[in-house]
N, C-alpha and C. Protein backbone atom coordinates (compact mmCIF):
# COMPACT_ATOMS: atom_id res chain seq x y z
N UNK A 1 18.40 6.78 -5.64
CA UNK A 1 17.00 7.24 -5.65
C UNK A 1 17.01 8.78 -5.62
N UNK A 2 16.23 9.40 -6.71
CA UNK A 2 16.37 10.89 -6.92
C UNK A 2 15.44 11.69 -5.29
N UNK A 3 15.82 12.51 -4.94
CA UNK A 3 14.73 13.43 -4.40
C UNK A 3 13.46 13.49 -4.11
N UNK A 4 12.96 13.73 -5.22
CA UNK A 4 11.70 13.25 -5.77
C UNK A 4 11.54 12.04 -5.60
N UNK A 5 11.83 10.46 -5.83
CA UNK A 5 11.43 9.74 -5.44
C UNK A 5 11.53 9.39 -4.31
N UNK A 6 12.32 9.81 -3.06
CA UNK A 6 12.46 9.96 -1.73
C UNK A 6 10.79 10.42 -1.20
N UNK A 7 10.81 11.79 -1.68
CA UNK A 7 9.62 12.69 -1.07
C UNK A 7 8.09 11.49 -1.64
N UNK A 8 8.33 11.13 -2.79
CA UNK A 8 7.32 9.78 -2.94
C UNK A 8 6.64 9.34 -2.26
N UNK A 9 7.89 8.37 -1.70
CA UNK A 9 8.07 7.25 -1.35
C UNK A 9 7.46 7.53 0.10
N UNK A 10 8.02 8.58 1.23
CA UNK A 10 7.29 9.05 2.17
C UNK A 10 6.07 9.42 2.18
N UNK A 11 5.66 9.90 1.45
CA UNK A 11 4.15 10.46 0.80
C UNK A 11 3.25 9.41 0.99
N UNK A 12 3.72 7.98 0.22
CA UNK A 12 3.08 6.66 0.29
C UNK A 12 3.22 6.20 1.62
N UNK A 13 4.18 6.03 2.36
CA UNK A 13 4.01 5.16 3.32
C UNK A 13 3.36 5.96 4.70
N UNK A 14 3.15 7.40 4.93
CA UNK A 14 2.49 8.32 5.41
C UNK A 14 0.80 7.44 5.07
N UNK A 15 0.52 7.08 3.64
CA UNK A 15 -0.92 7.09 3.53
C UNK A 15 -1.60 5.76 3.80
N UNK A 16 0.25 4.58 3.81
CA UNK A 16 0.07 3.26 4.49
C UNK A 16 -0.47 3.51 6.05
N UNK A 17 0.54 4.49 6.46
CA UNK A 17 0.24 4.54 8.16
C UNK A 17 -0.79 5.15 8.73
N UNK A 18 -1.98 5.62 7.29
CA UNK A 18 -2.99 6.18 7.93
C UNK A 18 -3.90 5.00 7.55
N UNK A 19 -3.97 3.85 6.72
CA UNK A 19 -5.17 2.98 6.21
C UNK A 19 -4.26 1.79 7.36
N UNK A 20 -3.41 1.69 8.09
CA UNK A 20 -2.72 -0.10 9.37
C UNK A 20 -3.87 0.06 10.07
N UNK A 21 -4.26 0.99 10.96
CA UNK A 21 -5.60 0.92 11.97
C UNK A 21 -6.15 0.32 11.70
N UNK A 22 -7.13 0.52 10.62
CA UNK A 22 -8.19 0.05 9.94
C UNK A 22 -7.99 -1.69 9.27
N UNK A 23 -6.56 -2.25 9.30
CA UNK A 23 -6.00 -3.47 8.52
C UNK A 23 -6.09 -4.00 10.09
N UNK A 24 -5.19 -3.52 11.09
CA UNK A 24 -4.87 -4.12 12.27
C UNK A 24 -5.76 -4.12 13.21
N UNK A 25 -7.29 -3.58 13.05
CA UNK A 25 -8.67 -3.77 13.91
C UNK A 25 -9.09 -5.76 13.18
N UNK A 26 -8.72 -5.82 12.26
CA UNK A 26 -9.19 -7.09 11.42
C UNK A 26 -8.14 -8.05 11.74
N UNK A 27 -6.64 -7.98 12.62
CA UNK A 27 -5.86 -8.89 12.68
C UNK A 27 -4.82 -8.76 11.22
N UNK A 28 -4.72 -7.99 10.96
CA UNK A 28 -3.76 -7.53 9.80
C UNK A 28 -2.89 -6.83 9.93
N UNK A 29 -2.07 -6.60 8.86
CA UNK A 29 -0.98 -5.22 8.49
C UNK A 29 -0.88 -5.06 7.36
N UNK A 30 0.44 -3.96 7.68
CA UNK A 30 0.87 -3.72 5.68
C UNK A 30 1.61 -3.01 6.03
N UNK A 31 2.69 -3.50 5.15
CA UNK A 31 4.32 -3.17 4.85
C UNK A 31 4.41 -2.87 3.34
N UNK A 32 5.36 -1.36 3.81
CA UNK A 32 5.62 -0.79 2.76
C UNK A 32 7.00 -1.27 1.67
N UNK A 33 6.85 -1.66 0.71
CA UNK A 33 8.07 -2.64 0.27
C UNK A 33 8.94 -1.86 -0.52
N UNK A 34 8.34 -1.00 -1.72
CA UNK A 34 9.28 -0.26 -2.78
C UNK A 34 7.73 0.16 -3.44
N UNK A 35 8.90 1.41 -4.14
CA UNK A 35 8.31 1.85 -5.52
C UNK A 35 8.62 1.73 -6.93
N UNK A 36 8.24 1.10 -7.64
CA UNK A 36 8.88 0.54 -9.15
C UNK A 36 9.23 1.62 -9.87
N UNK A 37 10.08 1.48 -10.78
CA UNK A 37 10.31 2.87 -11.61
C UNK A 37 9.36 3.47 -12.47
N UNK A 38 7.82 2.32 -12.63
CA UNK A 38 6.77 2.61 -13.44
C UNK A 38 5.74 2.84 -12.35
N UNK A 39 6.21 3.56 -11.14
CA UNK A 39 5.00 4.10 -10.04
C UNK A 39 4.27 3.03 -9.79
N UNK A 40 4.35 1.83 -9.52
CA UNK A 40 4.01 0.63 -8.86
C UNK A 40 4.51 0.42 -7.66
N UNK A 41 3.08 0.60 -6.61
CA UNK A 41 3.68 0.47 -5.01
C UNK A 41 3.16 -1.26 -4.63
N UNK A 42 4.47 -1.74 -4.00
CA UNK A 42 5.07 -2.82 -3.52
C UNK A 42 4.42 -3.18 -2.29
N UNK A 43 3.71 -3.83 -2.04
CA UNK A 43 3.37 -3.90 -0.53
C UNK A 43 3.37 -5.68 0.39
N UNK A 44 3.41 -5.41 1.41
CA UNK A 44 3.68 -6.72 1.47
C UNK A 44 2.13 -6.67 3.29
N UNK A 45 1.02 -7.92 2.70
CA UNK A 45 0.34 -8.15 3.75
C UNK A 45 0.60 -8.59 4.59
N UNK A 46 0.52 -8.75 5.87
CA UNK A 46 0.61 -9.74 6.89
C UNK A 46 0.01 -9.81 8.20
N UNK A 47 -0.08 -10.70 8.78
CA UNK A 47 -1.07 -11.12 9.74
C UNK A 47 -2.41 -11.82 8.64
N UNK A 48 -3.33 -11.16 9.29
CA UNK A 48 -4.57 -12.00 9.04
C UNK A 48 -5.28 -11.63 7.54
N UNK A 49 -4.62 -10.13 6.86
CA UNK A 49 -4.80 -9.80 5.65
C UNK A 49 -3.77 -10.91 4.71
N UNK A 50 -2.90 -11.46 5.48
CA UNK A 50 -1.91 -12.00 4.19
C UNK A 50 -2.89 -13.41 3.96
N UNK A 51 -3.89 -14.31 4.53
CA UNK A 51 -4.73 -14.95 4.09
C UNK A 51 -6.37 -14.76 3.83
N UNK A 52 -6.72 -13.97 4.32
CA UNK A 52 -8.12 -13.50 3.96
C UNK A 52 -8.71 -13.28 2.56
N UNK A 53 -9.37 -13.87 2.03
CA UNK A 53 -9.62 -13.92 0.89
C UNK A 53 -10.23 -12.44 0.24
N UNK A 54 -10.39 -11.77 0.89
CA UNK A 54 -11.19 -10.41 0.61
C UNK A 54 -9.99 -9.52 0.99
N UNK A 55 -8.84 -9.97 0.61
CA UNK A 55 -7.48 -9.14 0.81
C UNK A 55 -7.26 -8.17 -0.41
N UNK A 56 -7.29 -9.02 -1.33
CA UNK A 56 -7.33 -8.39 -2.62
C UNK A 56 -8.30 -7.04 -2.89
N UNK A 57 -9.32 -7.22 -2.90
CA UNK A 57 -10.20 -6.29 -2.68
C UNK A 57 -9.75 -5.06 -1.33
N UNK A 58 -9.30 -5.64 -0.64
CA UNK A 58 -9.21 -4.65 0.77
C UNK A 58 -8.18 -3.37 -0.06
N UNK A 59 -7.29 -4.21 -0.45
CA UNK A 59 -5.92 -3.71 -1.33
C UNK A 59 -6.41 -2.69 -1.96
N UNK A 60 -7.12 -3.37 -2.92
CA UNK A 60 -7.23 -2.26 -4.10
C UNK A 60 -8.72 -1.31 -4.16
N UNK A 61 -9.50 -1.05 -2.92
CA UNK A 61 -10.56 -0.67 -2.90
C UNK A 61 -10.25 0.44 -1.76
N UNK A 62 -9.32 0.27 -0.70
CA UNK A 62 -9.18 0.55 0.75
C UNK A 62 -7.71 1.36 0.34
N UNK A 63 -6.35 0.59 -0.07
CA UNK A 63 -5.50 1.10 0.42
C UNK A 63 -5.03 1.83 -1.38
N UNK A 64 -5.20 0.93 -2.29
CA UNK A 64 -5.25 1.65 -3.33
C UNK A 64 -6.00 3.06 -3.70
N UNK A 65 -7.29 2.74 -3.54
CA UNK A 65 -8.05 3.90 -3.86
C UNK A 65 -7.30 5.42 -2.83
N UNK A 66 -6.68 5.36 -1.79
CA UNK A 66 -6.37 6.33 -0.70
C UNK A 66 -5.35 6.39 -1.82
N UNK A 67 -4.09 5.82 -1.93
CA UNK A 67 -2.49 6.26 -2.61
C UNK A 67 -3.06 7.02 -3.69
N UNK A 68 -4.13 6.16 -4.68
CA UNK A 68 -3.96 7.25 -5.94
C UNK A 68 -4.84 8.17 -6.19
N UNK A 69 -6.41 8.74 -4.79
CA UNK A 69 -6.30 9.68 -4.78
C UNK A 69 -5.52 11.07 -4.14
N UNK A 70 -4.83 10.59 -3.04
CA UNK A 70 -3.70 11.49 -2.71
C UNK A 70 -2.35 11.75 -3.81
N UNK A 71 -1.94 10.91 -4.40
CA UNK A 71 -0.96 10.66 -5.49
C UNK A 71 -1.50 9.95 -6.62
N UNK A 72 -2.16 11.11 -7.50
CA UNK A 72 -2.53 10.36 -8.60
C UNK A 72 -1.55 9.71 -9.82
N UNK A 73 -0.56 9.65 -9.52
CA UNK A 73 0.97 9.45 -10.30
C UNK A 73 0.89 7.99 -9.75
N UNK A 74 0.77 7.57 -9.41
CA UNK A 74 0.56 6.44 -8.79
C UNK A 74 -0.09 5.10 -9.69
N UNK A 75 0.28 4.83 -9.96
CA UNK A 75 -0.41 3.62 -11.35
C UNK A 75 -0.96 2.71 -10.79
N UNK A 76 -0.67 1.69 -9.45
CA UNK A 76 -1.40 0.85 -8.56
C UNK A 76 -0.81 0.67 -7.88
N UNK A 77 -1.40 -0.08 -6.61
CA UNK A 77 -0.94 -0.79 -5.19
C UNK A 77 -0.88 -2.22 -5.28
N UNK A 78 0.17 -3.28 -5.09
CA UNK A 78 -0.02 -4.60 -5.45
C UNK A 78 1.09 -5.05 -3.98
N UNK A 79 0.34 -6.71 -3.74
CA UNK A 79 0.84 -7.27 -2.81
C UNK A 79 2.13 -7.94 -3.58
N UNK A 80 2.81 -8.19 -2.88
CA UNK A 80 3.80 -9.11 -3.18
C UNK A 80 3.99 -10.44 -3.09
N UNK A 81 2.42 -10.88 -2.13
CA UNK A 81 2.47 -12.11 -1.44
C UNK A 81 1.34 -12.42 -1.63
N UNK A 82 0.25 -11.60 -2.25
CA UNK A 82 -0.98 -12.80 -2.82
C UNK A 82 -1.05 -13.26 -4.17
């Protein structure tokens, strides 16, 4: 993993550990899994987000919208497990 994708990769999971509060007030989490070589962040739900049907949405409205306006290089946020 180059440098650059190191400094990434921290970048992202910095912006995971600022949107868990807000997952883990609801009985949730989120785990940071990888970054794809096509800027696809890996995430993995759990607790009460890994069945909640409004997970999807939480994802990509809540924790997506934060990654790719802080890192607009960022192509999307996807679970691994819904």
């Amino acid at each position: 993993m180059s440098e650059t994708n190191k400094e990434l990769e921290q970048k992202v999971k910095n912006i995971i550990d600022q949107v868990r509060p807000y997952l883990q007030q609801d009985g949730g989490d989120i785990k940071f899994v990888n970054i794809t070589d096509d800027l696809v962040v890996n995430v993995e739900l759990m607790g009460a987000c890994g069945a909640c049907p409004y997970s999807t949405m939480t994802l990509k409205n809540g924790v997506e919208s934060a990654v790719k306006k802080a890192l607009p290089q960022i192509k999307s946020v996807e679970a691994i497990n819904l």
